[in-house]
PDB file of N, CA and C in Angstrom:
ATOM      1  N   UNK A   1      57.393 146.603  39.998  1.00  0.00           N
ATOM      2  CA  UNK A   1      57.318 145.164  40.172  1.00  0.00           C
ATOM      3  C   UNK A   1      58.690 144.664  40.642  1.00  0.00           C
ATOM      4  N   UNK A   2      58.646 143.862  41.836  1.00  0.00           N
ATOM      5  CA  UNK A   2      59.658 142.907  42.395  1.00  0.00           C
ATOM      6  C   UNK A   2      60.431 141.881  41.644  1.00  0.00           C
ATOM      7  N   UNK A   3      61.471 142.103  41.060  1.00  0.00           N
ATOM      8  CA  UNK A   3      61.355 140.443  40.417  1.00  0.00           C
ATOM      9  C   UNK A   3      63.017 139.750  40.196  1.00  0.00           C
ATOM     10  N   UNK A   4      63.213 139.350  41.620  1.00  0.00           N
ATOM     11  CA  UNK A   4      64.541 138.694  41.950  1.00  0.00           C
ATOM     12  C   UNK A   4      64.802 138.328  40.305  1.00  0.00           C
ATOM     13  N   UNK A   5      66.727 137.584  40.364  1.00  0.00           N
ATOM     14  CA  UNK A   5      67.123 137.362  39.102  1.00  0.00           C
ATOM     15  C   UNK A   5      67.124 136.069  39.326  1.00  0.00           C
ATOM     16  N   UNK A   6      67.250 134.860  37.955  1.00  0.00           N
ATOM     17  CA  UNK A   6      66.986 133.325  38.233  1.00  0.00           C
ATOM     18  C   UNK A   6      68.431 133.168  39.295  1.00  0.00           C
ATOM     19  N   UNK A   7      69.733 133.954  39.367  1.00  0.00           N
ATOM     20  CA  UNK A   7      70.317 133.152  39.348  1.00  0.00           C
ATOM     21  C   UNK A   7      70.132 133.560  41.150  1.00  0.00           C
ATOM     22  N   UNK A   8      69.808 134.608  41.911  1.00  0.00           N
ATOM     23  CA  UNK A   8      69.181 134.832  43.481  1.00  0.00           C
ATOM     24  C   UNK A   8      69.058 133.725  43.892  1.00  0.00           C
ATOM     25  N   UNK A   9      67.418 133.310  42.563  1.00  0.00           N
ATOM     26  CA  UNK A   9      66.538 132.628  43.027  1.00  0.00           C
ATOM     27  C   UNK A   9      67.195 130.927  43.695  1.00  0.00           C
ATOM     28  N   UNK A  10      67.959 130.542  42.517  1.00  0.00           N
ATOM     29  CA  UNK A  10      68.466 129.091  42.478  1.00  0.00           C
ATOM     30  C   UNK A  10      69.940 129.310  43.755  1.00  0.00           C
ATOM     31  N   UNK A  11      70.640 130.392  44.277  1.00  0.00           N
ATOM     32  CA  UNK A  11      71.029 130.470  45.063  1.00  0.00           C
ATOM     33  C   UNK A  11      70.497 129.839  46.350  1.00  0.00           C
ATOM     34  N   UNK A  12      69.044 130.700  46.716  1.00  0.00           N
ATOM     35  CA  UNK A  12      68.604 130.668  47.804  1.00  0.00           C
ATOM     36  C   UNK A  12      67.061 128.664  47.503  1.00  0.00           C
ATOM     37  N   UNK A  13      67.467 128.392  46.459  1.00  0.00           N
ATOM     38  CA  UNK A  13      66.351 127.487  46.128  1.00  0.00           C
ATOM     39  C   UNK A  13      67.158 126.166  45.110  1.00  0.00           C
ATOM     40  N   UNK A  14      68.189 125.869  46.232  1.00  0.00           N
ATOM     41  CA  UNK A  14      68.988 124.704  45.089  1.00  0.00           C
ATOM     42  C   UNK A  14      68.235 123.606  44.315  1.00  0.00           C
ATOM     43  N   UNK A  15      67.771 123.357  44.837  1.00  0.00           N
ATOM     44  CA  UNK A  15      66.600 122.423  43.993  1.00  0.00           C
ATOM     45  C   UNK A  15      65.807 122.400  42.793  1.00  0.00           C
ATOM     46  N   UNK A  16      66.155 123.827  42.478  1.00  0.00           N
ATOM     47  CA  UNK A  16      65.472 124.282  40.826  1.00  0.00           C
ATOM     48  C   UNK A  16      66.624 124.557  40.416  1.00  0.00           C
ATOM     49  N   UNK A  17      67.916 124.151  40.632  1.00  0.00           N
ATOM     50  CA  UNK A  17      68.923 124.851  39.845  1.00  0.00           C
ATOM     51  C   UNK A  17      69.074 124.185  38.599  1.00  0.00           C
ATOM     52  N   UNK A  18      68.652 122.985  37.964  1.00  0.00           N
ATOM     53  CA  UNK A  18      68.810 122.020  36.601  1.00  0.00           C
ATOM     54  C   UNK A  18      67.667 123.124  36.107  1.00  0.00           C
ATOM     55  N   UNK A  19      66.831 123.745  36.558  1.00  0.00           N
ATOM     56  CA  UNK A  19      65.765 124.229  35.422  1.00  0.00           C
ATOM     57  C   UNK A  19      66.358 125.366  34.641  1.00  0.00           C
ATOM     58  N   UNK A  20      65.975 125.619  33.628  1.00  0.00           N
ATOM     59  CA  UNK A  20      66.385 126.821  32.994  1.00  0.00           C
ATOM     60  C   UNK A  20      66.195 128.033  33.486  1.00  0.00           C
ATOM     61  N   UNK A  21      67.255 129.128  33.183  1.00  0.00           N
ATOM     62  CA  UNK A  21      66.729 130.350  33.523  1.00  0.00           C
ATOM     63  C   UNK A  21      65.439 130.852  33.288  1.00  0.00           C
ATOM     64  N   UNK A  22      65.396 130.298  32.020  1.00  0.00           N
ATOM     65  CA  UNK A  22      63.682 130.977  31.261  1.00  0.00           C
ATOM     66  C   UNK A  22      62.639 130.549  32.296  1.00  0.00           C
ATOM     67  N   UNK A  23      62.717 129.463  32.543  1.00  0.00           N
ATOM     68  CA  UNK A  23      61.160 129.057  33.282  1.00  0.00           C
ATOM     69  C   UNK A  23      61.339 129.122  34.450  1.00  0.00           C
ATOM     70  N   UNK A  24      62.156 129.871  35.359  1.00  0.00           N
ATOM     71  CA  UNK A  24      61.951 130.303  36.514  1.00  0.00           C
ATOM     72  C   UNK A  24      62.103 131.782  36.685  1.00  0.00           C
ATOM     73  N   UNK A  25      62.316 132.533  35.415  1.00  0.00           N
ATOM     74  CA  UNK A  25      62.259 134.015  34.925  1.00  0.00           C
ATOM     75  C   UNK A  25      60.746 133.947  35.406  1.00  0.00           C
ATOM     76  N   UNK A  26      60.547 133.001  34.371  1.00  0.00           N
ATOM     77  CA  UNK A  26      58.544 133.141  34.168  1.00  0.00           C
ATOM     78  C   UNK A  26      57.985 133.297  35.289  1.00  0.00           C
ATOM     79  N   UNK A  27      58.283 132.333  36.328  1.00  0.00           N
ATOM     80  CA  UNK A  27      57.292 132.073  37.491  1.00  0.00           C
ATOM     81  C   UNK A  27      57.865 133.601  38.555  1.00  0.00           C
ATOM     82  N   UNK A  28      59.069 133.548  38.342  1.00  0.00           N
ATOM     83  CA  UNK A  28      59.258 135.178  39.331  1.00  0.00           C
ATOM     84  C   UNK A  28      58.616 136.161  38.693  1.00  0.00           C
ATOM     85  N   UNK A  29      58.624 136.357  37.577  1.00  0.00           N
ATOM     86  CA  UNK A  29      57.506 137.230  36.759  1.00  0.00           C
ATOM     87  C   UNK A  29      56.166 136.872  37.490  1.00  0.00           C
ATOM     88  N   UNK A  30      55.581 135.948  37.173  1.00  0.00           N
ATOM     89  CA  UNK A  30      54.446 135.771  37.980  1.00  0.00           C
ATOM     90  C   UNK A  30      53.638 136.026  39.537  1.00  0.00           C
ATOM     91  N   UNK A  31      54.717 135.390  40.305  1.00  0.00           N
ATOM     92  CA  UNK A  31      54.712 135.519  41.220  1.00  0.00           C
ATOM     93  C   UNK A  31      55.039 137.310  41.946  1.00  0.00           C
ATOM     94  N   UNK A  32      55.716 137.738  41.323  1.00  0.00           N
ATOM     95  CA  UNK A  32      55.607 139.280  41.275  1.00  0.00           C
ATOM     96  C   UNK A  32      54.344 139.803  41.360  1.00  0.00           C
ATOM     97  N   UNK A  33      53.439 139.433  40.900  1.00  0.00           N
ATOM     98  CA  UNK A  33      52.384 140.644  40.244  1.00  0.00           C
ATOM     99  C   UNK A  33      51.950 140.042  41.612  1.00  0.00           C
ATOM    100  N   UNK A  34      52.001 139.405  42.915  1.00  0.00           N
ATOM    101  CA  UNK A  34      51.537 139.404  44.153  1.00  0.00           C
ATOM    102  C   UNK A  34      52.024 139.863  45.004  1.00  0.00           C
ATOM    103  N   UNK A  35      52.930 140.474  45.080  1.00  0.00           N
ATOM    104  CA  UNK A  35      53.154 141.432  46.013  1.00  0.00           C
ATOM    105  C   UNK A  35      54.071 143.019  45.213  1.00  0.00           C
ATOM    106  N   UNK A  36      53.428 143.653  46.164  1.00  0.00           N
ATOM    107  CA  UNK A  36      53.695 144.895  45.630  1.00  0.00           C
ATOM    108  C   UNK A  36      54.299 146.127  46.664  1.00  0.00           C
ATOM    109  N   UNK A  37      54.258 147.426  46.571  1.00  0.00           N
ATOM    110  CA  UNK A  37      55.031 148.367  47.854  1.00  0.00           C
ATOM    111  C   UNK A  37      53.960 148.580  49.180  1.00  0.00           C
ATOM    112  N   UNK A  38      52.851 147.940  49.251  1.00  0.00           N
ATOM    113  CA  UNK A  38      52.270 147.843  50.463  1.00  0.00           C
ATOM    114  C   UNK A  38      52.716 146.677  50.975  1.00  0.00           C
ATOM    115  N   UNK A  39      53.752 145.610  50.865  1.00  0.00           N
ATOM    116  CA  UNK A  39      54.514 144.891  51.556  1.00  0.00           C
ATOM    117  C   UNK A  39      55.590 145.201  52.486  1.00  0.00           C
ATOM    118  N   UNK A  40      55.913 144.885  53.392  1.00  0.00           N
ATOM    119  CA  UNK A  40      57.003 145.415  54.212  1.00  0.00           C
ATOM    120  C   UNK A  40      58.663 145.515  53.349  1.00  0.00           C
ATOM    121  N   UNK A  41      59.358 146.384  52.836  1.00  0.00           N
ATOM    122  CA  UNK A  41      60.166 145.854  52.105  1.00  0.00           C
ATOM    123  C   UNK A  41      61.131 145.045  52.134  1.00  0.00           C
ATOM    124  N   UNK A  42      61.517 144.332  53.867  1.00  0.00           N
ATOM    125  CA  UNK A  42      62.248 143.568  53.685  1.00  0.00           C
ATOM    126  C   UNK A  42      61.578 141.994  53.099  1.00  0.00           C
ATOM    127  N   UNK A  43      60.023 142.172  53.079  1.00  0.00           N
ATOM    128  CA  UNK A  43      59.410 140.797  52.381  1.00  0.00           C
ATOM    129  C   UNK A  43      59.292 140.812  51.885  1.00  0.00           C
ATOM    130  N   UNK A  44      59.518 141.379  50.472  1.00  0.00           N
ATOM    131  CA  UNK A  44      58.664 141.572  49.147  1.00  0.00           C
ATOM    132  C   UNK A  44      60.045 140.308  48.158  1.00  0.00           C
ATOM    133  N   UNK A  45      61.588 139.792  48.031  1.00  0.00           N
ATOM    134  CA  UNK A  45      62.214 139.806  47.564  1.00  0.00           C
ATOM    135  C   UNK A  45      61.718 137.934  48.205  1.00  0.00           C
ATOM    136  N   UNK A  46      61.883 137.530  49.669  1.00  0.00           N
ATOM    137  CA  UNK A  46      61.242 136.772  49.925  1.00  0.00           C
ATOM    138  C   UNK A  46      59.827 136.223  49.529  1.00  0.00           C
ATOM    139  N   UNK A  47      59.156 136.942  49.733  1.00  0.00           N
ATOM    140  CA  UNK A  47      57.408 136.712  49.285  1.00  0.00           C
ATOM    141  C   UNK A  47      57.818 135.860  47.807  1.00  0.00           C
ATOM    142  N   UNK A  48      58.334 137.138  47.013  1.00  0.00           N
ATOM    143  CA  UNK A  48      58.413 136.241  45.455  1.00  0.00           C
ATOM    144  C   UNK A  48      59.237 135.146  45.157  1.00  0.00           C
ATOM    145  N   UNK A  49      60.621 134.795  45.872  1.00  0.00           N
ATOM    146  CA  UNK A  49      60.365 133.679  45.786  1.00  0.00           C
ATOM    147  C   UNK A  49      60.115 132.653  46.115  1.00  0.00           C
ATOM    148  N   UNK A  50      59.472 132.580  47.299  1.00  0.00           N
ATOM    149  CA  UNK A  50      58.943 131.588  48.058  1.00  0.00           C
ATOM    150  C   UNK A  50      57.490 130.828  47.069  1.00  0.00           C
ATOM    151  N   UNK A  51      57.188 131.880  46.692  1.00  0.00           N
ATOM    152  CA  UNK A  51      55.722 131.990  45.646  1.00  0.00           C
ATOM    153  C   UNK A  51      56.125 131.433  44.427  1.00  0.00           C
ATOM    154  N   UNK A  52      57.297 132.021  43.705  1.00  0.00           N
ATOM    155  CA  UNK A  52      58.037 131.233  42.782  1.00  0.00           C
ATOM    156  C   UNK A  52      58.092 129.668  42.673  1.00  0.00           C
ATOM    157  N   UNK A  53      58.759 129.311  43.881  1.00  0.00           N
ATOM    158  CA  UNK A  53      59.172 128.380  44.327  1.00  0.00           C
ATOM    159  C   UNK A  53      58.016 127.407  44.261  1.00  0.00           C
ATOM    160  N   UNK A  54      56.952 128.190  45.034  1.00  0.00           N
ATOM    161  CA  UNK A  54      55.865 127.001  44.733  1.00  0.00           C
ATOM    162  C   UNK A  54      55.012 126.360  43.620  1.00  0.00           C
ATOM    163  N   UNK A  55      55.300 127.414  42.407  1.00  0.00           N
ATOM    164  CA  UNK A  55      54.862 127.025  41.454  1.00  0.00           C
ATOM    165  C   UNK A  55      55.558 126.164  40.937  1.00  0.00           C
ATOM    166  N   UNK A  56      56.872 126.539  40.932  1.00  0.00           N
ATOM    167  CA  UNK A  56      57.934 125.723  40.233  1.00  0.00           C
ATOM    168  C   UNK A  56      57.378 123.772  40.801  1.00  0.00           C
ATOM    169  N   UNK A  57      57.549 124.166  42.017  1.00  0.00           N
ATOM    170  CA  UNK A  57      57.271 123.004  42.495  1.00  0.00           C
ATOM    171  C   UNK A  57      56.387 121.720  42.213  1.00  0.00           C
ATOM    172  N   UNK A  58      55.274 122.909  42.456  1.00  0.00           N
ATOM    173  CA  UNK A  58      53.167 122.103  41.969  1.00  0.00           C
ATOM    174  C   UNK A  58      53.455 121.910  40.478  1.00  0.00           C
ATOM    175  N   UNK A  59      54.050 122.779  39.927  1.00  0.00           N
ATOM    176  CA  UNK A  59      54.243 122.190  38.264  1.00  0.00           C
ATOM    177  C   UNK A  59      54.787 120.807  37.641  1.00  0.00           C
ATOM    178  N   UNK A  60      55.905 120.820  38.538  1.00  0.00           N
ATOM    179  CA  UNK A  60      56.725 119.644  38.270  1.00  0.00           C
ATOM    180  C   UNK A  60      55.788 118.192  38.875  1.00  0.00           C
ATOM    181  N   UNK A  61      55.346 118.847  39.690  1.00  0.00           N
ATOM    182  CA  UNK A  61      54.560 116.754  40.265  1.00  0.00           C
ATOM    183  C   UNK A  61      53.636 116.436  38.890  1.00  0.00           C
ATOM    184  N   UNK A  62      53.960 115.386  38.762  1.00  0.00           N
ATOM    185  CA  UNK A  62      53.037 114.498  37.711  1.00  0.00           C
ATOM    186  C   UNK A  62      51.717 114.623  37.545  1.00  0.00           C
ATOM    187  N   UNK A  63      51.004 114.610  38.751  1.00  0.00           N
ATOM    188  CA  UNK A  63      49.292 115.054  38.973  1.00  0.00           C
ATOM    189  C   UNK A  63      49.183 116.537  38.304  1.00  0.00           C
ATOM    190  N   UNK A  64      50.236 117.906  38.364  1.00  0.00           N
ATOM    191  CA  UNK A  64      49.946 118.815  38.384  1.00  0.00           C
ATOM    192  C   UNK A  64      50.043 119.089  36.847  1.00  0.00           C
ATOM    193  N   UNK A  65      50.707 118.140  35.941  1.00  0.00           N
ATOM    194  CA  UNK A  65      50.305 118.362  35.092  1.00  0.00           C
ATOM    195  C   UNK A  65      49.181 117.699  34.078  1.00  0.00           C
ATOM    196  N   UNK A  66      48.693 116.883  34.652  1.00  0.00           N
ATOM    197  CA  UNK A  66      47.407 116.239  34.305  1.00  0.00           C
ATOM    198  C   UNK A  66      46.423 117.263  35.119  1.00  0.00           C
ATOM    199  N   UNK A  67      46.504 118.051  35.620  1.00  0.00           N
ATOM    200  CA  UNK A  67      45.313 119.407  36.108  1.00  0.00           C
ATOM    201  C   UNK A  67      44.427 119.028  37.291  1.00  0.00           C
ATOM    202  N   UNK A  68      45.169 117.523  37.832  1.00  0.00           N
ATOM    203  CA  UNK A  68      44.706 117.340  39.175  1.00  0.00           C
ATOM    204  C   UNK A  68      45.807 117.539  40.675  1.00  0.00           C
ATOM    205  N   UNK A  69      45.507 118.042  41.548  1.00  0.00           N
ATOM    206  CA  UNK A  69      45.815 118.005  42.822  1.00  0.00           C
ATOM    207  C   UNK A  69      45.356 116.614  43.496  1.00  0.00           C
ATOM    208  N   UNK A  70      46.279 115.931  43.970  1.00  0.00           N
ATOM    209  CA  UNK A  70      46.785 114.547  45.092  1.00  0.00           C
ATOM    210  C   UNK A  70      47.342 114.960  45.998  1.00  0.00           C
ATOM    211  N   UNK A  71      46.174 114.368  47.383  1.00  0.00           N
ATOM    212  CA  UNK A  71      46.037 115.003  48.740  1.00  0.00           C
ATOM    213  C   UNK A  71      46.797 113.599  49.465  1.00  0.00           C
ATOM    214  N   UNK A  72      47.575 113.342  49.981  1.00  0.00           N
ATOM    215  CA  UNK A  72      47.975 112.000  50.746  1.00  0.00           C
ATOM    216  C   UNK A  72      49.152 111.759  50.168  1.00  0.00           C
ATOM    217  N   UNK A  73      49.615 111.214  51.342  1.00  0.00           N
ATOM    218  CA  UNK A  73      51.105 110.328  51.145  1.00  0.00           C
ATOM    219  C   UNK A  73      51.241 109.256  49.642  1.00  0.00           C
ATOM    220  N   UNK A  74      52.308 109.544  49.882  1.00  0.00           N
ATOM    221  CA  UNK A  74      52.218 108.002  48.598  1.00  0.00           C
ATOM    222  C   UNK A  74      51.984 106.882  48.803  1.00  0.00           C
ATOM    223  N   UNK A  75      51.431 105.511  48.580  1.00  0.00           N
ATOM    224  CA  UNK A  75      51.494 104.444  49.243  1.00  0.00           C
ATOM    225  C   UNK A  75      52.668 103.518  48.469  1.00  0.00           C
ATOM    226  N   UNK A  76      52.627 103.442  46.694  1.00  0.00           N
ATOM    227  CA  UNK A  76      53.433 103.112  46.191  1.00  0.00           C
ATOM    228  C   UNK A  76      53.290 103.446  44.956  1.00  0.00           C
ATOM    229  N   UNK A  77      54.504 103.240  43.947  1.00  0.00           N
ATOM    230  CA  UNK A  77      54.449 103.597  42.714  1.00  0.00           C
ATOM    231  C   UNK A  77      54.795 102.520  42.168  1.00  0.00           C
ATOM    232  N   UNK A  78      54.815 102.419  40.336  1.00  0.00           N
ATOM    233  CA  UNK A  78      55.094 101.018  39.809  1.00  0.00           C
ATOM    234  C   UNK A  78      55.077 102.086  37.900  1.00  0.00           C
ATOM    235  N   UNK A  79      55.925 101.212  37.303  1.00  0.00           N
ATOM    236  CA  UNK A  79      56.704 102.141  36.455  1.00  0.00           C
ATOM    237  C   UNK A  79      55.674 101.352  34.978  1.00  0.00           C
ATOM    238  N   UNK A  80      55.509  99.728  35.827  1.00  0.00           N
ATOM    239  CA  UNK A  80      54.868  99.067  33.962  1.00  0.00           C
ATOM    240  C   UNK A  80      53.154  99.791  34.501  1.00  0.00           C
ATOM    241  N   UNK A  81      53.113 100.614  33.040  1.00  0.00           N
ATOM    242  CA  UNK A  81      51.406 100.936  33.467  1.00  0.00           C
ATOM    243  C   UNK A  81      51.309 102.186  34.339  1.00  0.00           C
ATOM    244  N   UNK A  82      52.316 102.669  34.609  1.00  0.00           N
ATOM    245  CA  UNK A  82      52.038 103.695  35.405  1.00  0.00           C
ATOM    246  C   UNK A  82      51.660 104.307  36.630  1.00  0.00           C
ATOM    247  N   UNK A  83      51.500 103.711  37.335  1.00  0.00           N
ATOM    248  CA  UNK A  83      50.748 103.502  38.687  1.00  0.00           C
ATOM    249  C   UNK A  83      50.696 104.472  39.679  1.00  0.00           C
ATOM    250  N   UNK A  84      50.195 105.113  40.414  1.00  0.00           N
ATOM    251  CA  UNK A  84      50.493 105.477  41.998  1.00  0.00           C
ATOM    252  C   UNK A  84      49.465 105.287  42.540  1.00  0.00           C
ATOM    253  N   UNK A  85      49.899 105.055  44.164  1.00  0.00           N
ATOM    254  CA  UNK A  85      48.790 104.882  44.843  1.00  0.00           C
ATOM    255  C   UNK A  85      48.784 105.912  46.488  1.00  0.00           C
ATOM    256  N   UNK A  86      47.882 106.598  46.607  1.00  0.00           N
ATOM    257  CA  UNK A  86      47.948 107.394  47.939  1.00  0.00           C
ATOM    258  C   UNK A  86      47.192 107.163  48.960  1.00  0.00           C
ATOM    259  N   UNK A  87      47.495 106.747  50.404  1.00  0.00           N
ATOM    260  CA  UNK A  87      46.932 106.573  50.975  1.00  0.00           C
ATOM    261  C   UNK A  87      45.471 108.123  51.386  1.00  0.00           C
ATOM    262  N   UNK A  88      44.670 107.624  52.109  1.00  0.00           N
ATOM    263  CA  UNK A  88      43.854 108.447  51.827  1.00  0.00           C
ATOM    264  C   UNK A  88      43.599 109.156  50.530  1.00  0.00           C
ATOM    265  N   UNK A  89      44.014 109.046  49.744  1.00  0.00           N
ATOM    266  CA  UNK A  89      43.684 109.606  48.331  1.00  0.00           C
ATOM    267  C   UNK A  89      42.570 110.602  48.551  1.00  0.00           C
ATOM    268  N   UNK A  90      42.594 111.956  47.399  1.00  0.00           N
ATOM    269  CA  UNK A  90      41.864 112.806  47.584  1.00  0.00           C
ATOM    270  C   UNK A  90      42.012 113.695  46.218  1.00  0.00           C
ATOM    271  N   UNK A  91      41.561 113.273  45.356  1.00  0.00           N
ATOM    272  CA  UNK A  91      41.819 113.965  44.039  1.00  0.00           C
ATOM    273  C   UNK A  91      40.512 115.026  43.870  1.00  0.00           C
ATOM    274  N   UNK A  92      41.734 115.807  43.424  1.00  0.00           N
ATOM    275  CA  UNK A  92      40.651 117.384  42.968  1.00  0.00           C
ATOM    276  C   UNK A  92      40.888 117.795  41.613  1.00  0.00           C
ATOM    277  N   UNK A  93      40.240 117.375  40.837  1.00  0.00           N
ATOM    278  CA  UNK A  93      40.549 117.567  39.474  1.00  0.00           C
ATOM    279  C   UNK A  93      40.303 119.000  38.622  1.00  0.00           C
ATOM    280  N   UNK A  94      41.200 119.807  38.306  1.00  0.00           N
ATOM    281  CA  UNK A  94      41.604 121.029  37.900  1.00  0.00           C
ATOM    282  C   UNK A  94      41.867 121.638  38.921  1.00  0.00           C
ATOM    283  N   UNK A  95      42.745 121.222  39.628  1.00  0.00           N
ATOM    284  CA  UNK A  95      43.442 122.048  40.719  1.00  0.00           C
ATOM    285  C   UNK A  95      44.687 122.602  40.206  1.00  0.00           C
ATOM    286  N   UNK A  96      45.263 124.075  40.537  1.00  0.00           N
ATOM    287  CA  UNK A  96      46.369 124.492  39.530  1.00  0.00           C
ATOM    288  C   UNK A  96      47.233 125.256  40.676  1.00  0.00           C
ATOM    289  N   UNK A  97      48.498 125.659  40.610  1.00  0.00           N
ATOM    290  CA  UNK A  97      49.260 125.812  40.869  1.00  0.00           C
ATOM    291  C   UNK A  97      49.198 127.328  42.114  1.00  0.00           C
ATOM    292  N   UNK A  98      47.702 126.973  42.092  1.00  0.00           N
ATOM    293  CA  UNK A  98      46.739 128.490  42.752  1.00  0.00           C
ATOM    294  C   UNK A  98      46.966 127.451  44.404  1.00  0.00           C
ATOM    295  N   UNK A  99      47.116 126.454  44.217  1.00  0.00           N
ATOM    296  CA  UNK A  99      46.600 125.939  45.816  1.00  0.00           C
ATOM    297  C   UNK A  99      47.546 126.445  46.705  1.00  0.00           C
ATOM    298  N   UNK A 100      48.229 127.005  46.712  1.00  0.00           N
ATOM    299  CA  UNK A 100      49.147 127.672  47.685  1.00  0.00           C
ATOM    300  C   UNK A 100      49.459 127.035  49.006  1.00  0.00           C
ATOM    301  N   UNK A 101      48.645 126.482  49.851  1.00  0.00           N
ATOM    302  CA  UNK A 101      49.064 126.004  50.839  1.00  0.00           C
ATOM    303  C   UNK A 101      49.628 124.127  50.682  1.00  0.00           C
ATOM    304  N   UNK A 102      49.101 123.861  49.370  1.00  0.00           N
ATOM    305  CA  UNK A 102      50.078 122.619  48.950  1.00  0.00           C
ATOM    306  C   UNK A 102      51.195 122.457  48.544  1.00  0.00           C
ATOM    307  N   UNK A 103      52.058 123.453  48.903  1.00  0.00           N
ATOM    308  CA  UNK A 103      53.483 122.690  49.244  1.00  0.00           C
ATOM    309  C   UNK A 103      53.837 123.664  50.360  1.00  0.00           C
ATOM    310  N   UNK A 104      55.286 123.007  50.557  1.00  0.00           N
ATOM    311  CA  UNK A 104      55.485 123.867  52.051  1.00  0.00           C
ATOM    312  C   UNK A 104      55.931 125.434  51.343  1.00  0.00           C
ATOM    313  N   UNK A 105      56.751 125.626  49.988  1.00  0.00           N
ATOM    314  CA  UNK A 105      56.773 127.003  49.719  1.00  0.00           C
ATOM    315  C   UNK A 105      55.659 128.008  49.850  1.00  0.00           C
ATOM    316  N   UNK A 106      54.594 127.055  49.416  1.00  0.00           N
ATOM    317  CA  UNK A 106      53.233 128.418  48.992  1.00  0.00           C
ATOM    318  C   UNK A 106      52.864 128.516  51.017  1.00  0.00           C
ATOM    319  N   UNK A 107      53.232 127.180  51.564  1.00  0.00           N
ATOM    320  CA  UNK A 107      52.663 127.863  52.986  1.00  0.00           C
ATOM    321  C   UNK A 107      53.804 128.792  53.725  1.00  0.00           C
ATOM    322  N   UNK A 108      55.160 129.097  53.233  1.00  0.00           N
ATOM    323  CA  UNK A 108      55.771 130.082  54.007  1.00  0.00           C
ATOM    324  C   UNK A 108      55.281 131.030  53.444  1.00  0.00           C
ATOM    325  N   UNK A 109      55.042 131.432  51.368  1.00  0.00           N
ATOM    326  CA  UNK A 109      54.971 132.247  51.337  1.00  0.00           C
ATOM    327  C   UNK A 109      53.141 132.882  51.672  1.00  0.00           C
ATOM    328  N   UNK A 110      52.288 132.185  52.798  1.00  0.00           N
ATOM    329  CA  UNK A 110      51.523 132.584  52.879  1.00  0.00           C
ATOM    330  C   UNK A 110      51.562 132.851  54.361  1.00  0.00           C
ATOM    331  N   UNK A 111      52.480 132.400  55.276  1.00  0.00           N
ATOM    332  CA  UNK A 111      52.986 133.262  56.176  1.00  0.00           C
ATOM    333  C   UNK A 111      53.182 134.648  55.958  1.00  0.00           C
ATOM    334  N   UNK A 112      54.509 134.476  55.247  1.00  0.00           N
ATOM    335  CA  UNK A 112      54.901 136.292  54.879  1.00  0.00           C
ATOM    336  C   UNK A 112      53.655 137.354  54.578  1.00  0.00           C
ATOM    337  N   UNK A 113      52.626 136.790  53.506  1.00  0.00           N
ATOM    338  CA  UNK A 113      51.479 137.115  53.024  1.00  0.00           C
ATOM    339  C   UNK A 113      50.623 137.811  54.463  1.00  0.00           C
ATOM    340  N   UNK A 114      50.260 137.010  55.361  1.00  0.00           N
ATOM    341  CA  UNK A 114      49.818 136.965  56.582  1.00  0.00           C
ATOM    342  C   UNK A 114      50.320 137.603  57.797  1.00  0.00           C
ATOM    343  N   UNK A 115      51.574 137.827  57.371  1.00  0.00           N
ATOM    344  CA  UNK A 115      52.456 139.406  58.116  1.00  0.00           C
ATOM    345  C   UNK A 115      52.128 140.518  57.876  1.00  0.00           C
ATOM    346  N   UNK A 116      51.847 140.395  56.211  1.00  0.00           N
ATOM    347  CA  UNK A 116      51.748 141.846  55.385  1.00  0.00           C
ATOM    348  C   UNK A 116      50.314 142.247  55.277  1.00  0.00           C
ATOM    349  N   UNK A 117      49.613 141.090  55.703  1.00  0.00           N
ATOM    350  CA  UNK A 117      48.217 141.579  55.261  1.00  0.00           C
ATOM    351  C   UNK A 117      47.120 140.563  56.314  1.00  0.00           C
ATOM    352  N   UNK A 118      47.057 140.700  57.173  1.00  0.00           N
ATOM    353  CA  UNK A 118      46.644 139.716  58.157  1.00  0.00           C
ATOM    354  C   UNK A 118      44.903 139.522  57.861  1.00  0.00           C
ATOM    355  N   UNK A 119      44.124 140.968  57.143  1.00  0.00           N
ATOM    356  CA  UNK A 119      43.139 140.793  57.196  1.00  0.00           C
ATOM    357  C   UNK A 119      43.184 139.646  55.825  1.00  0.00           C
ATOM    358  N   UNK A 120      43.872 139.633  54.836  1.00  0.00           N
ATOM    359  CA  UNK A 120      43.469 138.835  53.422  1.00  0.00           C
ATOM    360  C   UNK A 120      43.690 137.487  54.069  1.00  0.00           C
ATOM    361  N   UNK A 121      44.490 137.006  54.357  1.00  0.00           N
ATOM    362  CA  UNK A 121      44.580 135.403  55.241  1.00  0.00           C
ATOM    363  C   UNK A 121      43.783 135.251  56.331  1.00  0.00           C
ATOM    364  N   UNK A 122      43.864 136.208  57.275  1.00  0.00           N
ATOM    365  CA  UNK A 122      43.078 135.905  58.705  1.00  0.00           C
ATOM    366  C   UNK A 122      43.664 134.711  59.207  1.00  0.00           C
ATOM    367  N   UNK A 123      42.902 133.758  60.292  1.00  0.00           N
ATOM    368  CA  UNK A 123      43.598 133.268  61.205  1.00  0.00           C
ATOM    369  C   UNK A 123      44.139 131.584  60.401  1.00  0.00           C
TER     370      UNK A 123
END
């Protein structure tokens, strides 16, 4: 198993660097068990954390932890009461951190994916 160290990860991914080591241990742990030595080996170190990355990501939005996925721009937010509003709105309720092509990490790392394995993605 592949599994960059947090501190690689937050090198190459400044934006998770306030999170703890532990919970981005976790998600490279995770994200590991998807690629393996039938990957090209210069992608396998990439793959995970790009994949990492996206969990980290889908976790942190507000929807993702209420167990829904929000498809659309924002239109506005408002803090008394809670509010958001998305244009086109498109809620998928129990959507989890599986959607991969919702953020831009899970869609590079489904590029790389799509290098290594063209028949599992296809076109």
């Amino acid at each position: 198993m592949i599994v960059p160290s947090a501190h690689n990860f937050k090198d190459e991914f400044p934006l998770f660097e306030t999170l703890s080591d532990a919970a981005v241990e976790f998600q490279l742990i995770d994200a590991s068990r998807n690629v393996d030595d039938t990957w090209f080996e210069q992608d396998r170190v990439p793959a995970v954390m790009w994949l990492a990355a996206h969990y980290l990501s889908a976790l942190s939005s507000p929807s993702a932890a209420l167990g829904a996925s929000v498809v659309g721009p924002l239109k506005s937010k408002s803090l008394g009461d809670a509010a958001e509003e998305y244009s086109d709105a498109h809620v998928t309720a129990g959507a989890t951190a599986d959607d991969t092509a919702s953020t831009m990490y899970g869609r590079r790392y489904l590029e790389i994916l799509k290098r290594n394995h063209p028949a599992v993605v296809g076109t």
